[in-house]
N, C-alpha and C. Protein backbone atom coordinates (compact mmCIF):
# COMPACT_ATOMS: atom_id res chain seq x y z
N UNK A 1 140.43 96.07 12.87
CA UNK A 1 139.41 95.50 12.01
C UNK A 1 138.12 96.26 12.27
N UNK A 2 137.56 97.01 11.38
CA UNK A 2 136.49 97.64 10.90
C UNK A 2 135.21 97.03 10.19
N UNK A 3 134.47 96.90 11.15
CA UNK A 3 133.08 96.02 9.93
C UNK A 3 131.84 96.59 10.48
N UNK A 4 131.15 97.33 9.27
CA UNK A 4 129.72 97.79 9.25
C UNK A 4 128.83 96.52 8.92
N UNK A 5 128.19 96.18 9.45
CA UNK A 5 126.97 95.17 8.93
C UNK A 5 125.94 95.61 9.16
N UNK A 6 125.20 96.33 8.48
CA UNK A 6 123.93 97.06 7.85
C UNK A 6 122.59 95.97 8.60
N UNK A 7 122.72 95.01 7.87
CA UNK A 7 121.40 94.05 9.07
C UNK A 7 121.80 94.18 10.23
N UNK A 8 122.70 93.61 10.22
CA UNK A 8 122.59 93.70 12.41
C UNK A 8 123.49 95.02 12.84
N UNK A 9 123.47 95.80 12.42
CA UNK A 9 123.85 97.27 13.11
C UNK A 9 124.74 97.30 14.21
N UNK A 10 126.10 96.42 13.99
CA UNK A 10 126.81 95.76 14.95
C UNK A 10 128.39 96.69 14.32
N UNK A 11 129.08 97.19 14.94
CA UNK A 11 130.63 97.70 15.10
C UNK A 11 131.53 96.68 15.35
N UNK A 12 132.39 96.04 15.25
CA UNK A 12 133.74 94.78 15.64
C UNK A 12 134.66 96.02 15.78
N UNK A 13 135.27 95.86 16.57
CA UNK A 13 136.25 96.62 16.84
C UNK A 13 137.76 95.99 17.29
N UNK A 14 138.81 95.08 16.85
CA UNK A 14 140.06 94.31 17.61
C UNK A 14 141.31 95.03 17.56
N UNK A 15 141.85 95.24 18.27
CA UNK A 15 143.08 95.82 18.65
C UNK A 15 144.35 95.31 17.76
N UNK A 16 145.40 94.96 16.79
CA UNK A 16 146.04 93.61 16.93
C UNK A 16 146.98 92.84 17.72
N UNK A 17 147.16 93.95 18.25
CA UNK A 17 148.42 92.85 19.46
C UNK A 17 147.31 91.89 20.47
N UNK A 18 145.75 92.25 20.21
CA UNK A 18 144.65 91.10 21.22
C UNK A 18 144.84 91.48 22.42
N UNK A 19 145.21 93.38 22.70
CA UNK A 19 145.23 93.41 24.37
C UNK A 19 143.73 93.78 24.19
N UNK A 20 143.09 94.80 23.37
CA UNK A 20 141.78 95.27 23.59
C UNK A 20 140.98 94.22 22.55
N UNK A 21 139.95 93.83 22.46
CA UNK A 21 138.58 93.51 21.79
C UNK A 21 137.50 94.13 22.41
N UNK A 22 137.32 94.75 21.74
CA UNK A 22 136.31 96.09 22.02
C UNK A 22 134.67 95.63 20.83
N UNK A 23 133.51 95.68 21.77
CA UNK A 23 132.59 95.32 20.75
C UNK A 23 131.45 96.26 21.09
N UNK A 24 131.20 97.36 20.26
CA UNK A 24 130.18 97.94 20.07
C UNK A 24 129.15 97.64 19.52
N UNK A 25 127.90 98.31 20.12
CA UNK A 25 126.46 97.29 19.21
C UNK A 25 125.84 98.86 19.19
N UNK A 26 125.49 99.31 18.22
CA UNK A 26 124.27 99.86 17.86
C UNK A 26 123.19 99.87 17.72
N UNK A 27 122.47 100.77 18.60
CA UNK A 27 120.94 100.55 18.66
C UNK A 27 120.51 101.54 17.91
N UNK A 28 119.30 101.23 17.05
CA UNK A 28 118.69 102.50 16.35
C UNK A 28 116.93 102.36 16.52
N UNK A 29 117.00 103.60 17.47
CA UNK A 29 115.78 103.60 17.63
C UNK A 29 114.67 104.75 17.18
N UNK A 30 114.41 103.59 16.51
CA UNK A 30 113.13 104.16 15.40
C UNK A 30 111.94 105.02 16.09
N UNK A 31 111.10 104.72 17.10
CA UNK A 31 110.59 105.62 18.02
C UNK A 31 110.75 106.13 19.15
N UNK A 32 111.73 105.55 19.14
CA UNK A 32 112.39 106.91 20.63
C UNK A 32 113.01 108.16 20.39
N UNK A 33 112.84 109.14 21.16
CA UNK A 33 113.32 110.55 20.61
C UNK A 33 114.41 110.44 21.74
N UNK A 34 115.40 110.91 22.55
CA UNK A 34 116.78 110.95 22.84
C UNK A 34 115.96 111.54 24.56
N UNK A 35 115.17 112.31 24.78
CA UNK A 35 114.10 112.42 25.59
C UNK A 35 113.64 111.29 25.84
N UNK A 36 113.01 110.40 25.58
CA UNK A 36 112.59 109.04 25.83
C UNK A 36 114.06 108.45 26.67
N UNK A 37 114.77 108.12 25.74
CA UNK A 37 115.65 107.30 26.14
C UNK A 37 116.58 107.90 27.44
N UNK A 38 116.62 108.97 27.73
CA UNK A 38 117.25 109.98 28.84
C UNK A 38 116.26 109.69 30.00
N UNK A 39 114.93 109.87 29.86
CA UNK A 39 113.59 109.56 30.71
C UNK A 39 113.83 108.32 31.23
N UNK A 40 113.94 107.36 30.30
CA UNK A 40 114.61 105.70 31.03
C UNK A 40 115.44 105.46 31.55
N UNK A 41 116.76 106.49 31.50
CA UNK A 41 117.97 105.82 32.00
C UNK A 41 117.76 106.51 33.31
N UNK A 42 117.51 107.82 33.33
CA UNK A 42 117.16 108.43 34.55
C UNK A 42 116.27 107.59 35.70
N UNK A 43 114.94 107.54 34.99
CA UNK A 43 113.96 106.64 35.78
C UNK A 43 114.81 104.85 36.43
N UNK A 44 115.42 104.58 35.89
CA UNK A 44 116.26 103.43 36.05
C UNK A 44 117.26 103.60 37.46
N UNK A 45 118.38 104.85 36.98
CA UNK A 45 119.17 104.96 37.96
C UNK A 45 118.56 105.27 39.11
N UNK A 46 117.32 106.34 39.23
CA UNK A 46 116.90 106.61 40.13
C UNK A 46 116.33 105.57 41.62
N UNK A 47 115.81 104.79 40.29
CA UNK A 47 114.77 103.73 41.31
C UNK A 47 115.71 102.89 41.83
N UNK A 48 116.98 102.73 41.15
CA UNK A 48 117.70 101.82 41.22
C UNK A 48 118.84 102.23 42.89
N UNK A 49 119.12 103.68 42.86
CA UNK A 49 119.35 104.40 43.98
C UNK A 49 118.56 104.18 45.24
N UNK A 50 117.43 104.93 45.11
CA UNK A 50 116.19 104.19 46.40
C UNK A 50 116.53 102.98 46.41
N UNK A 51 116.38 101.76 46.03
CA UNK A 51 116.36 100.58 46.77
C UNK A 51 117.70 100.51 46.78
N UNK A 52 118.83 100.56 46.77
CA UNK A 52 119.89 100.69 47.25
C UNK A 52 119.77 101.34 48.90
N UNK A 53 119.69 102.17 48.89
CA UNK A 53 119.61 103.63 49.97
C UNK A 53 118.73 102.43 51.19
N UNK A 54 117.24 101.90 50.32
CA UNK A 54 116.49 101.20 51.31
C UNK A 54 116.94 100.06 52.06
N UNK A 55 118.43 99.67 51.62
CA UNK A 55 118.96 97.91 51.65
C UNK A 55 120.01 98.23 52.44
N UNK A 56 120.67 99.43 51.94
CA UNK A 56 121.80 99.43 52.68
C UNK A 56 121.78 100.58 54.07
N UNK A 57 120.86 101.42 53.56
CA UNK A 57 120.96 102.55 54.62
C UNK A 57 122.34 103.27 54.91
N UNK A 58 122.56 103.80 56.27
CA UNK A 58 124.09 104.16 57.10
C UNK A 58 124.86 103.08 57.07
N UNK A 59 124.57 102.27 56.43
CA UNK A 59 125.29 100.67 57.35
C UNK A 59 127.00 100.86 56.80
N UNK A 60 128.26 100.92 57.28
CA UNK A 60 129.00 100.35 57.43
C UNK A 60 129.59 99.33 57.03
N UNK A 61 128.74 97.97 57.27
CA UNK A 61 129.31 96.64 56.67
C UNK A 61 129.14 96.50 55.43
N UNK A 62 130.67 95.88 55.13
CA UNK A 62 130.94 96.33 53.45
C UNK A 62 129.75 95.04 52.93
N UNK A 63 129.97 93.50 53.43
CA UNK A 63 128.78 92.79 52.98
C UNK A 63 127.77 93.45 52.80
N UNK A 64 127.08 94.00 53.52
CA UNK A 64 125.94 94.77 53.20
C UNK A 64 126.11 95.57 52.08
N UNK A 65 126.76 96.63 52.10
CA UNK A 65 126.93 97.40 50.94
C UNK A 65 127.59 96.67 49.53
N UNK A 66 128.11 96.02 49.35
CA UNK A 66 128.40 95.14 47.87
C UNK A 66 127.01 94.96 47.42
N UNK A 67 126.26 93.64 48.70
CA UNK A 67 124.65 93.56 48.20
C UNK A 67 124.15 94.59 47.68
N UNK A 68 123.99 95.60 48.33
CA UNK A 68 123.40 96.62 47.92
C UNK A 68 123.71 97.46 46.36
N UNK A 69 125.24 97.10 46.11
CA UNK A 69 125.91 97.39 44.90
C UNK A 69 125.44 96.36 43.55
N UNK A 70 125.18 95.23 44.27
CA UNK A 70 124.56 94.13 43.41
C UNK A 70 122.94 94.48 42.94
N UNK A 71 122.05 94.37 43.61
CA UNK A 71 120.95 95.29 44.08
C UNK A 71 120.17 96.50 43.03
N UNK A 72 121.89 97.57 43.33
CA UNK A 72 121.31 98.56 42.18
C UNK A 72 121.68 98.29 41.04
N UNK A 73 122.05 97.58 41.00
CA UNK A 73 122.79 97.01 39.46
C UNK A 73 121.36 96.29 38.98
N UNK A 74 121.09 95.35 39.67
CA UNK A 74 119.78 94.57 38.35
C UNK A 74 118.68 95.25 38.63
N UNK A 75 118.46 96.16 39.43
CA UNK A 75 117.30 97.28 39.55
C UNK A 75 117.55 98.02 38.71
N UNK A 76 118.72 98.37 38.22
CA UNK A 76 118.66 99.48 37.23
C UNK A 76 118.09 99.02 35.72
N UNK A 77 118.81 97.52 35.63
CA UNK A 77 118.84 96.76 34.08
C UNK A 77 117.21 96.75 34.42
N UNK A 78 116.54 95.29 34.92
CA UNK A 78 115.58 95.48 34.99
C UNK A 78 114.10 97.04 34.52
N UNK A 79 114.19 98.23 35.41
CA UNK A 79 113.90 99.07 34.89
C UNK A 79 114.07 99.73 33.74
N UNK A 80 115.25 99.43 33.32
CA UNK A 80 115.56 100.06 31.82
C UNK A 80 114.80 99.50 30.96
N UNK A 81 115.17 97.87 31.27
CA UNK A 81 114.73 97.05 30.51
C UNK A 81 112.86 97.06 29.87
N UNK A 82 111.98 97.62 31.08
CA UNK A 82 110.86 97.70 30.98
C UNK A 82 110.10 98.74 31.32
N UNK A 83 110.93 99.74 31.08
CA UNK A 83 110.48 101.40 31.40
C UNK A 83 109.25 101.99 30.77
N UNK A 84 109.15 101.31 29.51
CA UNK A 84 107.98 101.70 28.98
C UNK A 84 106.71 101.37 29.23
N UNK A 85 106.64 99.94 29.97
CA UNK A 85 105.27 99.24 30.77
C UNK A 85 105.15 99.63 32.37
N UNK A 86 106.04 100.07 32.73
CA UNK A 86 106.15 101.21 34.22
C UNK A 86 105.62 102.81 33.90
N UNK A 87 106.22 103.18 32.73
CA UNK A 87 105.68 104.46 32.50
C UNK A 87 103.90 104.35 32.06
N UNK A 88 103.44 103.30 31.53
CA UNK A 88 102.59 103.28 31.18
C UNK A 88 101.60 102.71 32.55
N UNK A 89 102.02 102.10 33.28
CA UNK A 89 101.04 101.66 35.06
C UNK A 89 100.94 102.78 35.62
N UNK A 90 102.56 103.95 35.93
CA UNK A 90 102.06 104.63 36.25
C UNK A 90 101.26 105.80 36.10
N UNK A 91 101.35 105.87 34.61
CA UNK A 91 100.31 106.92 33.62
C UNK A 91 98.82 106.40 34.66
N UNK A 92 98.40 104.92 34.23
CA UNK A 92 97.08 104.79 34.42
C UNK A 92 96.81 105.29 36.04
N UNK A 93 97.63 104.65 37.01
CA UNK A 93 97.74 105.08 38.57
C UNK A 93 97.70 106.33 38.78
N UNK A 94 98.29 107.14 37.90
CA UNK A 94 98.33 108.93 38.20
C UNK A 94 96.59 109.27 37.71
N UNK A 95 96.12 109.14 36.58
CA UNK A 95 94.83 108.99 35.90
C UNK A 95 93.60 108.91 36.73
N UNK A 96 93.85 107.54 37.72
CA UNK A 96 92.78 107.07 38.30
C UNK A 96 92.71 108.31 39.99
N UNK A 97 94.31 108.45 40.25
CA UNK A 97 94.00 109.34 41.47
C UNK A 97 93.85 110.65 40.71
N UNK A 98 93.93 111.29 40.04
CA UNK A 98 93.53 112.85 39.28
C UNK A 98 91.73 112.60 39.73
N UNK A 99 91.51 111.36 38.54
CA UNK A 99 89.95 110.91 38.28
C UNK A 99 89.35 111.48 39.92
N UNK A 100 89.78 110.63 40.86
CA UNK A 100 88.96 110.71 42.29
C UNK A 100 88.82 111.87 42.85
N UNK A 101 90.59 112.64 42.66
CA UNK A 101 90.71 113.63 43.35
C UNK A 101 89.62 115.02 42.98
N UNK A 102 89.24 115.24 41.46
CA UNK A 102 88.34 115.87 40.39
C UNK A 102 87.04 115.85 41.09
N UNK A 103 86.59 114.72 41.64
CA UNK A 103 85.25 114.40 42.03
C UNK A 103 84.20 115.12 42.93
């Protein structure tokens, strides 16, 4: 089963024997250039790595490391999620130390 729906920019995708249901969603983004959106996912995984790295360190214990697997997981969503108000704090933060450093 194949369905374009033009308002909500949504794919259905069902298998019929019901082993796969597969649901694709399409995003279309009107001002992001593919650069933008590469810049976020990057900036995401990255940060999302460091605090991993910071939680779990060398450690061994798998408890520890799952957390830590948990961890980079909503560090990553999170950041994705709001990459553009991070890129924009740290625009102003880079700005203000240029500003001093100039002086």
């Amino acid at each position: 089963m194949l369905q374009d729906n033009n308002t909500e920019n949504k794919v259905d995708y069902a298998r019929t024997n019901g082993q796969i249901d597969l649901k694709v969603e399409l995003i279309e983004h009107k001002n992001e250039s593919i650069l933008d959106i590469t810049t976020n996912v990057a900036m995401a995984y990255i940060t999302a790595y460091l605090c991993k790295r910071l939680l779990v360190g060398n450690s061994t214990n798998p408890v520890r490391k799952i957390g830590g697997l948990i961890v980079e997981m909503l560090v990553a969503n999170e950041v994705y999620k709001n990459a553009d108000t991070i890129k924009m704090v740290g625009s102003k933060i880079a700005h203000k130390i240029v500003k001093k450093l100039n002086r």
